[in-house]
PDB file of N, CA and C in Angstrom:
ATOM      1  N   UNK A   1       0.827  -1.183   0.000  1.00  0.00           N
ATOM      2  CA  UNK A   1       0.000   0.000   0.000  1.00  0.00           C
ATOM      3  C   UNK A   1       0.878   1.256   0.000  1.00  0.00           C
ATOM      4  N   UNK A   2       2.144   1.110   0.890  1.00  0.00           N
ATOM      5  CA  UNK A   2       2.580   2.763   0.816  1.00  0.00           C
ATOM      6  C   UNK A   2       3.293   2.514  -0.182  1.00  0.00           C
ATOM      7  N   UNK A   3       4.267   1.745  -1.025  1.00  0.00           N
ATOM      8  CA  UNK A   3       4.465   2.073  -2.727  1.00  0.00           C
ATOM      9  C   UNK A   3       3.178   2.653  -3.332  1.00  0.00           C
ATOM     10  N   UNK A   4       2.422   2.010  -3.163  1.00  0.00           N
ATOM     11  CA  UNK A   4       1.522   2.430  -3.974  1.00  0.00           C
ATOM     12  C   UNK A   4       1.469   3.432  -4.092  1.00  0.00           C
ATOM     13  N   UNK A   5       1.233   4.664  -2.832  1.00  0.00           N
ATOM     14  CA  UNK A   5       1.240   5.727  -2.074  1.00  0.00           C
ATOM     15  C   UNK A   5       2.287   6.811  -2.427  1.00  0.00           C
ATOM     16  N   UNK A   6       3.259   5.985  -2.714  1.00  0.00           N
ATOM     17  CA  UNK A   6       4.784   7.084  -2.527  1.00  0.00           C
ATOM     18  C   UNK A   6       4.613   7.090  -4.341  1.00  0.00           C
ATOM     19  N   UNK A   7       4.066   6.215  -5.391  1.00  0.00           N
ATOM     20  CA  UNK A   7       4.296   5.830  -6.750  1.00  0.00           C
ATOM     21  C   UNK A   7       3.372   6.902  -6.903  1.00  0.00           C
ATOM     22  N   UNK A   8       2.234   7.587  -6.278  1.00  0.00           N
ATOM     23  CA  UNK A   8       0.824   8.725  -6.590  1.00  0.00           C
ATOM     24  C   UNK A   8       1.344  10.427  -6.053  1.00  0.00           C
ATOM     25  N   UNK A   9       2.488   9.722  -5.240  1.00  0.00           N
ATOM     26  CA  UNK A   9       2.960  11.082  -4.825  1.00  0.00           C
ATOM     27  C   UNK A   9       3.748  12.186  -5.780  1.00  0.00           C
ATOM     28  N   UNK A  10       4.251  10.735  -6.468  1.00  0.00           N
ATOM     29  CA  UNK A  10       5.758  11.094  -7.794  1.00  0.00           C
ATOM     30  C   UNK A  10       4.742  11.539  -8.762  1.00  0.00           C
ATOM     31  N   UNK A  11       3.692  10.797  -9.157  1.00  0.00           N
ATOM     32  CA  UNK A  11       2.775  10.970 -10.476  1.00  0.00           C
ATOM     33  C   UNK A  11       2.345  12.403  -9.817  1.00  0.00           C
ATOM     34  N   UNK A  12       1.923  12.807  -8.811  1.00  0.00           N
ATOM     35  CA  UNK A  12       1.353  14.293  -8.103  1.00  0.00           C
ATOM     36  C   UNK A  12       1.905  15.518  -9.131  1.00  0.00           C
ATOM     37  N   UNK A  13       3.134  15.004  -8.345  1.00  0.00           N
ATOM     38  CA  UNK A  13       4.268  16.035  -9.133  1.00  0.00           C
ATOM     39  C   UNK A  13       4.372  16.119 -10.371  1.00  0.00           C
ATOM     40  N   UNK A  14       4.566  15.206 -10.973  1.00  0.00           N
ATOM     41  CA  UNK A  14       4.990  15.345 -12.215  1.00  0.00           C
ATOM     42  C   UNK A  14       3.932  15.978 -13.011  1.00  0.00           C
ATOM     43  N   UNK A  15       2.696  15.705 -12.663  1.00  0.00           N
ATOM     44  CA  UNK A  15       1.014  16.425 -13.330  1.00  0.00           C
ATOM     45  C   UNK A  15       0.881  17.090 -12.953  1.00  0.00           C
ATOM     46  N   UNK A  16       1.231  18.327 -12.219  1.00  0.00           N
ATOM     47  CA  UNK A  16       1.589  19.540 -11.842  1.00  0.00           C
ATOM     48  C   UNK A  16       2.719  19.969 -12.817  1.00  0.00           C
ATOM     49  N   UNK A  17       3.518  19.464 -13.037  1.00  0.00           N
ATOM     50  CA  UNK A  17       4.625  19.902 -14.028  1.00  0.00           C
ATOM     51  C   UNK A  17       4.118  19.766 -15.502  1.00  0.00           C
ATOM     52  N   UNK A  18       3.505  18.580 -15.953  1.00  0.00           N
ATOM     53  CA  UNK A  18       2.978  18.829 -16.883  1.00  0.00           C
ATOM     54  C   UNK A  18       1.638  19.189 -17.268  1.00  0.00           C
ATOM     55  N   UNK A  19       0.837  19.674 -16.302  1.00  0.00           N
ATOM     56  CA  UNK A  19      -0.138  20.986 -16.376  1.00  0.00           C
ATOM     57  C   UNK A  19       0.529  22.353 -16.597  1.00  0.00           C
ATOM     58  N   UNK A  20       1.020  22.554 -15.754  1.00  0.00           N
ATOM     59  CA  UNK A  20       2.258  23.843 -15.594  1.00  0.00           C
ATOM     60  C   UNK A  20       2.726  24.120 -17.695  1.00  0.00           C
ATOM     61  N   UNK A  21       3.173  22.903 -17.802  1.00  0.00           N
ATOM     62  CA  UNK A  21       3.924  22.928 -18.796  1.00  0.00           C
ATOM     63  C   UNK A  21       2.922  23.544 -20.161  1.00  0.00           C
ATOM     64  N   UNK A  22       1.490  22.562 -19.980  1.00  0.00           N
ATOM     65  CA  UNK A  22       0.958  22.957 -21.002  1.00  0.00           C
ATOM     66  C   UNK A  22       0.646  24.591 -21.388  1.00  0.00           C
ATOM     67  N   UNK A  23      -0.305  25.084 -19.610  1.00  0.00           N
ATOM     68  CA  UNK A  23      -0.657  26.303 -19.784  1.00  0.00           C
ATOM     69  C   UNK A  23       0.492  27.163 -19.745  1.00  0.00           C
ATOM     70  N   UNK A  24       1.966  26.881 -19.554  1.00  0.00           N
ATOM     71  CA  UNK A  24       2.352  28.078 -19.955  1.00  0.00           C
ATOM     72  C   UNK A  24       3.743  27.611 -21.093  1.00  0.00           C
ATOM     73  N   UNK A  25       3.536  26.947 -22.240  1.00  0.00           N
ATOM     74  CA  UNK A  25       4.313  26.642 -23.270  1.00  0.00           C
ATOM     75  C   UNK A  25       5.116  27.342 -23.894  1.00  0.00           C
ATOM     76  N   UNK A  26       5.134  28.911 -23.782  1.00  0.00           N
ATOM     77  CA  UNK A  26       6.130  29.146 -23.831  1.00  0.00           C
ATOM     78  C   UNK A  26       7.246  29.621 -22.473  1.00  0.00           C
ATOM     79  N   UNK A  27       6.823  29.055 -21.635  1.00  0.00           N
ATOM     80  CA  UNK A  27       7.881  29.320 -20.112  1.00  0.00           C
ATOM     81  C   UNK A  27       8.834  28.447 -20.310  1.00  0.00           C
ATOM     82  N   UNK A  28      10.160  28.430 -19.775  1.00  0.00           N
ATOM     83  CA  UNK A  28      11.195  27.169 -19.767  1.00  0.00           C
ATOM     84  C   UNK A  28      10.451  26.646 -18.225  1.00  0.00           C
ATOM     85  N   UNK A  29      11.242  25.124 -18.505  1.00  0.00           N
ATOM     86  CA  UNK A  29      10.499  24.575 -17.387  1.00  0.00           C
ATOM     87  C   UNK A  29      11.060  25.156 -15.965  1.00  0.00           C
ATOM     88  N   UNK A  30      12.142  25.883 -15.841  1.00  0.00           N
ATOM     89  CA  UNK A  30      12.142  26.681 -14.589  1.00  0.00           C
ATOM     90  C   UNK A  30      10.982  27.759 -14.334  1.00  0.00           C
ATOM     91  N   UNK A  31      10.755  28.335 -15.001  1.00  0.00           N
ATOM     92  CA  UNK A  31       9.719  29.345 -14.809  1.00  0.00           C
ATOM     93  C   UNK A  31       8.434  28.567 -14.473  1.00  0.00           C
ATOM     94  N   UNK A  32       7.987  27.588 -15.333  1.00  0.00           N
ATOM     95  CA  UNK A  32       7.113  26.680 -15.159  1.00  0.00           C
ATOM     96  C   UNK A  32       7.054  26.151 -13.182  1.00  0.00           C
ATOM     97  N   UNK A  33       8.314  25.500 -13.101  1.00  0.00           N
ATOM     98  CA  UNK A  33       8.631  25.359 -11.591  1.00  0.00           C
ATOM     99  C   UNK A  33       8.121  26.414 -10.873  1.00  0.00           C
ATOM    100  N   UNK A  34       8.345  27.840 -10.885  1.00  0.00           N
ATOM    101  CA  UNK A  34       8.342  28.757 -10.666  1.00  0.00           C
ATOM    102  C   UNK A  34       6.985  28.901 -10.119  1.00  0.00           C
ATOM    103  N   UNK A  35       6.271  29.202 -11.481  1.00  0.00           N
ATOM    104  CA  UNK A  35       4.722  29.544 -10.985  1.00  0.00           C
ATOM    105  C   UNK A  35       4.196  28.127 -10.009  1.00  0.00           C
ATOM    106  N   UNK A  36       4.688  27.336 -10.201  1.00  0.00           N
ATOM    107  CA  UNK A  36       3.881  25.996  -9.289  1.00  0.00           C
ATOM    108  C   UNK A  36       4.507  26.376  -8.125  1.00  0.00           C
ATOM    109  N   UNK A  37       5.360  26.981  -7.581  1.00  0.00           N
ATOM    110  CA  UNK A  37       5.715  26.796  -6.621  1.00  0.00           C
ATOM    111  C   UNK A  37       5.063  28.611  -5.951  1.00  0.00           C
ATOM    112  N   UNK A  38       5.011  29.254  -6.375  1.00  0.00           N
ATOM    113  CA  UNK A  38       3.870  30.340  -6.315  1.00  0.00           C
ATOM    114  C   UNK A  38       2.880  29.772  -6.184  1.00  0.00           C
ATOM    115  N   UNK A  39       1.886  28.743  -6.708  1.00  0.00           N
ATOM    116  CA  UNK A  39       0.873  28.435  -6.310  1.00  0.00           C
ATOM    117  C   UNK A  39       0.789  27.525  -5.375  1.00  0.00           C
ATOM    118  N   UNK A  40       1.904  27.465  -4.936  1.00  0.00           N
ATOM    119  CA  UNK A  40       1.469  26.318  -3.976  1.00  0.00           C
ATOM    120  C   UNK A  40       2.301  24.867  -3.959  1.00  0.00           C
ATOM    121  N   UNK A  41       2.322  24.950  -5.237  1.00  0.00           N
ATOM    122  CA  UNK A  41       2.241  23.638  -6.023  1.00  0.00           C
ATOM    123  C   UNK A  41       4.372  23.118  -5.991  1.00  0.00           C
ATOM    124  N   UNK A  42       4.668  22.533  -4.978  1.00  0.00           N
ATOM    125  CA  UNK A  42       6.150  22.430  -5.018  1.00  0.00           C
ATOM    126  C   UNK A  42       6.366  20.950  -4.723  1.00  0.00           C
ATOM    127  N   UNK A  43       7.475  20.414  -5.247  1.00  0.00           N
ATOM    128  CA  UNK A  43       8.159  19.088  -5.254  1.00  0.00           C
ATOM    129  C   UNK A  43       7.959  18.912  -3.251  1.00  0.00           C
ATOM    130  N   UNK A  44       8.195  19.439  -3.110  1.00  0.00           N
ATOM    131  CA  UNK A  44       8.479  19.229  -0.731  1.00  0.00           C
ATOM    132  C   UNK A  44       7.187  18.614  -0.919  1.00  0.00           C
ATOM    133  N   UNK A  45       6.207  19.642  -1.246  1.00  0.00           N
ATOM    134  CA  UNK A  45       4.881  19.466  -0.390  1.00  0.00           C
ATOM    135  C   UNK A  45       3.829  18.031  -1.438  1.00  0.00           C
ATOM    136  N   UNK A  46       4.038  18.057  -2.467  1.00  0.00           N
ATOM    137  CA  UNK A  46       3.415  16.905  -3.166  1.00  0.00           C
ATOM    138  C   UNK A  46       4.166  15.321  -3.247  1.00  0.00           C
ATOM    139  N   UNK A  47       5.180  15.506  -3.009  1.00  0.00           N
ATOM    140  CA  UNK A  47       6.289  14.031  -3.388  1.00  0.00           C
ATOM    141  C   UNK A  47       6.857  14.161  -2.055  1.00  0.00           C
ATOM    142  N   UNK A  48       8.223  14.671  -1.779  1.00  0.00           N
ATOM    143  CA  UNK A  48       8.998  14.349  -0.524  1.00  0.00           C
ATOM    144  C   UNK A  48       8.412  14.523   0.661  1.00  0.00           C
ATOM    145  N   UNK A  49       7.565  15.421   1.018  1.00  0.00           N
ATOM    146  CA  UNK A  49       7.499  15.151   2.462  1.00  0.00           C
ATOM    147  C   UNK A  49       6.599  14.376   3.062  1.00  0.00           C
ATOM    148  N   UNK A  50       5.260  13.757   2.223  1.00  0.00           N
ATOM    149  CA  UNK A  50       4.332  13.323   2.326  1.00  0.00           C
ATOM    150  C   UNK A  50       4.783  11.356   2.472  1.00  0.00           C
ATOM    151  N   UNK A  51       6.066  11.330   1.858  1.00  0.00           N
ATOM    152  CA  UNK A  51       7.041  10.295   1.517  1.00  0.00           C
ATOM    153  C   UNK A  51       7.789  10.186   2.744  1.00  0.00           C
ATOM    154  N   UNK A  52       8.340  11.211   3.125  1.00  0.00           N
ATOM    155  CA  UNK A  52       9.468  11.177   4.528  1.00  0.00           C
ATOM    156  C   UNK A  52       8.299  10.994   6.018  1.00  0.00           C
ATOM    157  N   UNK A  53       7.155  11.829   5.650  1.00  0.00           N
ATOM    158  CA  UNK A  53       6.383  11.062   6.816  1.00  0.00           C
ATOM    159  C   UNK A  53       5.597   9.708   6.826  1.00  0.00           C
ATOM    160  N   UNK A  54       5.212   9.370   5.649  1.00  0.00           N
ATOM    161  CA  UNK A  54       5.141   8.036   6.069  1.00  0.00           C
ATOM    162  C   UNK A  54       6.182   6.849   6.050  1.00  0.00           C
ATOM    163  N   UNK A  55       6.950   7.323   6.177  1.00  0.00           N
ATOM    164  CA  UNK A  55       8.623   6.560   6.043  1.00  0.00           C
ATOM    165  C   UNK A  55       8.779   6.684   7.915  1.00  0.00           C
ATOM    166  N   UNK A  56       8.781   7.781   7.914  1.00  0.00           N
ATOM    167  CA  UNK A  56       8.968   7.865   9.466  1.00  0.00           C
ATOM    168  C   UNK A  56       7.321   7.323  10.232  1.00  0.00           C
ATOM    169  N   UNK A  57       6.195   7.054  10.372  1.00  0.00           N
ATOM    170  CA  UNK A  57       4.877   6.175  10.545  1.00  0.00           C
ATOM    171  C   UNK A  57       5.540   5.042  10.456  1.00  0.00           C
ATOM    172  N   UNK A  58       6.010   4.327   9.337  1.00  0.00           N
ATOM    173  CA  UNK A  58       6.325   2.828   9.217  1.00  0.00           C
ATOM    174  C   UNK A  58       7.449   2.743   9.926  1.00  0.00           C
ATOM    175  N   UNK A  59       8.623   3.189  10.027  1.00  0.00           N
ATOM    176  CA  UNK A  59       9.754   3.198  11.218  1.00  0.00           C
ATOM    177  C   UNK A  59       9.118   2.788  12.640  1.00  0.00           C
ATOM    178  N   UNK A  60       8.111   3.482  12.696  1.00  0.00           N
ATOM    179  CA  UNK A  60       7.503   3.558  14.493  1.00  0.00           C
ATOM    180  C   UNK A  60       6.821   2.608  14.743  1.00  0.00           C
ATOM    181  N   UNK A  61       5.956   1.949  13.615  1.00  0.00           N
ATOM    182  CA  UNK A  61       5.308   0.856  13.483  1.00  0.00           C
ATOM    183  C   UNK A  61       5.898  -0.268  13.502  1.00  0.00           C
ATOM    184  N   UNK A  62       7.291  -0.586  13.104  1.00  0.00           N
ATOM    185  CA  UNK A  62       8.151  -1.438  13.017  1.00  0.00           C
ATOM    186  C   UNK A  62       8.629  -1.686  14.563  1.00  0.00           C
ATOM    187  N   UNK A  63       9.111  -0.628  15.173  1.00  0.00           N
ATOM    188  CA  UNK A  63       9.466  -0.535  16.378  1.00  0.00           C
ATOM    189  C   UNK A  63       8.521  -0.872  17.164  1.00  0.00           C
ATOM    190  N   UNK A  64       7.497  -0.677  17.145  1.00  0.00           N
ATOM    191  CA  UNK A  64       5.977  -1.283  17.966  1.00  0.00           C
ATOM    192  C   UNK A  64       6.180  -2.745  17.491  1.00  0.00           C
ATOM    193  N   UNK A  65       6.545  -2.802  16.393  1.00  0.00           N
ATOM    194  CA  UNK A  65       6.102  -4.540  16.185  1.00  0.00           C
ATOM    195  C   UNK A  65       7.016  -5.253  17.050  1.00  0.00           C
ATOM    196  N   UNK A  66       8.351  -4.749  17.018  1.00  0.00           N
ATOM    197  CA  UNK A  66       9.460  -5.913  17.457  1.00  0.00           C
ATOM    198  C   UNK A  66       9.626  -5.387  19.073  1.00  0.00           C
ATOM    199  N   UNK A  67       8.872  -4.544  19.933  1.00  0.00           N
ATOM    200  CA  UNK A  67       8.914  -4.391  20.835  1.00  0.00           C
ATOM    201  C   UNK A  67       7.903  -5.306  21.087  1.00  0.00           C
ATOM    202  N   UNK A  68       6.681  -5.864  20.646  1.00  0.00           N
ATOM    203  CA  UNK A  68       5.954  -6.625  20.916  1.00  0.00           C
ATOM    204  C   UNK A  68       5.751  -7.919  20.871  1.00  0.00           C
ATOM    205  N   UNK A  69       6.848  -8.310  19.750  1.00  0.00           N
ATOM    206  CA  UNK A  69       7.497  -9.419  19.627  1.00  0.00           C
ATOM    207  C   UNK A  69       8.279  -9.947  20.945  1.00  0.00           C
ATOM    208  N   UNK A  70       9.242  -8.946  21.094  1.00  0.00           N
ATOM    209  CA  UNK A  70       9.753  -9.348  22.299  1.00  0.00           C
ATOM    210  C   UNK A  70       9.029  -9.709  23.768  1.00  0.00           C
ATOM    211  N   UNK A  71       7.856  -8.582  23.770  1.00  0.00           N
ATOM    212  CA  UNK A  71       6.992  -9.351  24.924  1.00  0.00           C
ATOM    213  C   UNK A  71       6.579 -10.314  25.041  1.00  0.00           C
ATOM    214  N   UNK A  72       5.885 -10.575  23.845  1.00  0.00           N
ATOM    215  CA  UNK A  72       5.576 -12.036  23.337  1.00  0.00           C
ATOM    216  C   UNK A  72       6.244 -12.973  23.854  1.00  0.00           C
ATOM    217  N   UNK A  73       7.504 -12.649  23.779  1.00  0.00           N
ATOM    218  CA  UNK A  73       8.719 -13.896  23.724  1.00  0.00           C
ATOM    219  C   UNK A  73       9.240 -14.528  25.215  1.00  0.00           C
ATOM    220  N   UNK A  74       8.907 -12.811  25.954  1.00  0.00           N
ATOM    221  CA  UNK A  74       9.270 -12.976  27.050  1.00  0.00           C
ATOM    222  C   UNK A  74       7.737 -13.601  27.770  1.00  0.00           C
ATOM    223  N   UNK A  75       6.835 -13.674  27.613  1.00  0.00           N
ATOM    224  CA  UNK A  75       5.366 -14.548  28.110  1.00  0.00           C
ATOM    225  C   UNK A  75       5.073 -15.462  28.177  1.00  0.00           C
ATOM    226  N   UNK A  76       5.830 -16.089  26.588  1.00  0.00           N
ATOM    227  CA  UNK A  76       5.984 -17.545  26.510  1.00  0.00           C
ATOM    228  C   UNK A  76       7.133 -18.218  27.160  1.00  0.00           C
ATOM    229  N   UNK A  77       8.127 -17.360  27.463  1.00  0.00           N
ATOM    230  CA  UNK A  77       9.166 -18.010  28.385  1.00  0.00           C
ATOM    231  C   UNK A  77       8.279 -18.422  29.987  1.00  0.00           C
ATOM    232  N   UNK A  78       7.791 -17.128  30.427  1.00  0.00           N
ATOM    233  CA  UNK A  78       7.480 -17.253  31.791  1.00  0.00           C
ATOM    234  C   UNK A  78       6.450 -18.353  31.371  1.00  0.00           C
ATOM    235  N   UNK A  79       5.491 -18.796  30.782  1.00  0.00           N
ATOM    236  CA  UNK A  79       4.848 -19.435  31.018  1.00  0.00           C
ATOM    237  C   UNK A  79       5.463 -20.963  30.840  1.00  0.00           C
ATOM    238  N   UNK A  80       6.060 -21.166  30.100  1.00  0.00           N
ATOM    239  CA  UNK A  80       6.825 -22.480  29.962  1.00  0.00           C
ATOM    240  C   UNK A  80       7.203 -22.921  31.134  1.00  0.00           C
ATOM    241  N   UNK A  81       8.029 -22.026  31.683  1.00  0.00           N
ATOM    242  CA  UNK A  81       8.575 -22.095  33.308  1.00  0.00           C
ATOM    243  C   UNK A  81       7.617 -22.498  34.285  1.00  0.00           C
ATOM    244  N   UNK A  82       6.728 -21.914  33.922  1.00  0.00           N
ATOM    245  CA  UNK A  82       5.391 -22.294  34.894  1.00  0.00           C
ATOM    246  C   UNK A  82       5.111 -23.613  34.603  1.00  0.00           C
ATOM    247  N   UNK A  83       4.623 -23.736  33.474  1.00  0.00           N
ATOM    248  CA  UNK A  83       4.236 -25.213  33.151  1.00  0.00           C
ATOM    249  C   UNK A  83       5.329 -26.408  33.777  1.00  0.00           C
ATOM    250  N   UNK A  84       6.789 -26.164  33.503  1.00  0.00           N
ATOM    251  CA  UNK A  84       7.530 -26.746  33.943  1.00  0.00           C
ATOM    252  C   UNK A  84       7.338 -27.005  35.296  1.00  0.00           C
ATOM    253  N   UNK A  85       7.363 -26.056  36.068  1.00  0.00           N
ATOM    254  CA  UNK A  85       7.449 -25.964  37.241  1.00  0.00           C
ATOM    255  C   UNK A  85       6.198 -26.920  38.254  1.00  0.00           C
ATOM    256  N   UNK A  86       4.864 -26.937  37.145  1.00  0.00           N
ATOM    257  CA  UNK A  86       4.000 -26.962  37.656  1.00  0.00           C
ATOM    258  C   UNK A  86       4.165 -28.828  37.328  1.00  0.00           C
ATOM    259  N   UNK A  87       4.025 -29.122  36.708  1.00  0.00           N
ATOM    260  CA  UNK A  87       4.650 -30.916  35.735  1.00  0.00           C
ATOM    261  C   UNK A  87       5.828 -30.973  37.226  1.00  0.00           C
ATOM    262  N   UNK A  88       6.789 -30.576  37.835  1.00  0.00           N
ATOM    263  CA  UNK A  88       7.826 -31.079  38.547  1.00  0.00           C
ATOM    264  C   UNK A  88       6.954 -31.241  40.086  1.00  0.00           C
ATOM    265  N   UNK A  89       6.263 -30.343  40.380  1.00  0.00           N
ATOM    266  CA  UNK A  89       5.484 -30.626  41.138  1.00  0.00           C
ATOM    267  C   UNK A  89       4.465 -31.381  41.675  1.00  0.00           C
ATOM    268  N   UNK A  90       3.506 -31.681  40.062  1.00  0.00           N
ATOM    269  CA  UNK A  90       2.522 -32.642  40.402  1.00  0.00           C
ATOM    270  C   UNK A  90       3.422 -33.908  40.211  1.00  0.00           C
ATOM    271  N   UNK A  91       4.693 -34.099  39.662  1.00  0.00           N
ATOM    272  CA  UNK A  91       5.208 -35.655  39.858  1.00  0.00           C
ATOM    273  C   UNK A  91       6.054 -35.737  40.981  1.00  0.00           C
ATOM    274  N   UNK A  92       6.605 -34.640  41.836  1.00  0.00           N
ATOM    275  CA  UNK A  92       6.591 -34.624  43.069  1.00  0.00           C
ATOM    276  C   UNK A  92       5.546 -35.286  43.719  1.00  0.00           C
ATOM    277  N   UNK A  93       4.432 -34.508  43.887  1.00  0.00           N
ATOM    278  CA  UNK A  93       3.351 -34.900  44.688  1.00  0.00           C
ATOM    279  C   UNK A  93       2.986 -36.539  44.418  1.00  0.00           C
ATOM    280  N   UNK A  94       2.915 -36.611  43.361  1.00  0.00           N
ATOM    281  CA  UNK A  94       2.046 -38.236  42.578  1.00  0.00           C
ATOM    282  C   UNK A  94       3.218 -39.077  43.436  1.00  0.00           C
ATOM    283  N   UNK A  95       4.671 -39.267  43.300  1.00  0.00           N
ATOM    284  CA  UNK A  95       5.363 -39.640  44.079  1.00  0.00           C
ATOM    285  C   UNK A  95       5.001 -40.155  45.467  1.00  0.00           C
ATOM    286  N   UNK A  96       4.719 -38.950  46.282  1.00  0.00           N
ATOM    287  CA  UNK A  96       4.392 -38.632  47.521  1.00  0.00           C
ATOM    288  C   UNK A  96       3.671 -40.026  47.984  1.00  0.00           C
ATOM    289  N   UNK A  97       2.413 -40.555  47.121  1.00  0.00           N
ATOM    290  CA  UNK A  97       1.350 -41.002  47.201  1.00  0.00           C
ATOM    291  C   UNK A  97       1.530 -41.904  46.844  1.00  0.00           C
TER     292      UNK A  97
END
């Protein structure tokens, strides 16, 4: 999904550039740049930054995952232990008897 995302961001831009381009055909494409970026219309705000924040979202999300992994890991330890613990006991006890 976020290729997908970051692939609509690039197309953003570039159809801004070639809108730009048509209505003003005789501008060089700096000038063209120019007015898009007068209107609003700039490479930061349509492609890169919209890109660098969900780059940085999936970073944090990643970090949530493998922090949770690890809890995970550490739950199934304690519980194993338990189980263990609990199996040494009842054949303790069964012993007993």
């Amino acid at each position: 999904m976020y290729h997908a995302m970051a692939h609509k961001f690039g197309d953003n831009w570039k159809k801004a550039q070639e809108v730009g381009n048509e209505i003003g055909e005789k501008l060089t494409s700096e000038e063209v740049i120019d007015e898009l970026r007068k209107g609003g219309a700039y490479e930061s705000k349509l492609e890169t930054d919209p890109k660098r924040k969900i780059d940085d979202k999936i970073k944090k999300l990643n970090d949530v995952y493998k922090n949770c992994n690890g809890y995970i890991a550490k739950i199934k330890q304690s519980i194993e232990a338990i189980v263990s613990n609990d199996q040494m006991l009842a054949s303790q006890i069964d012993g007993m008897m």
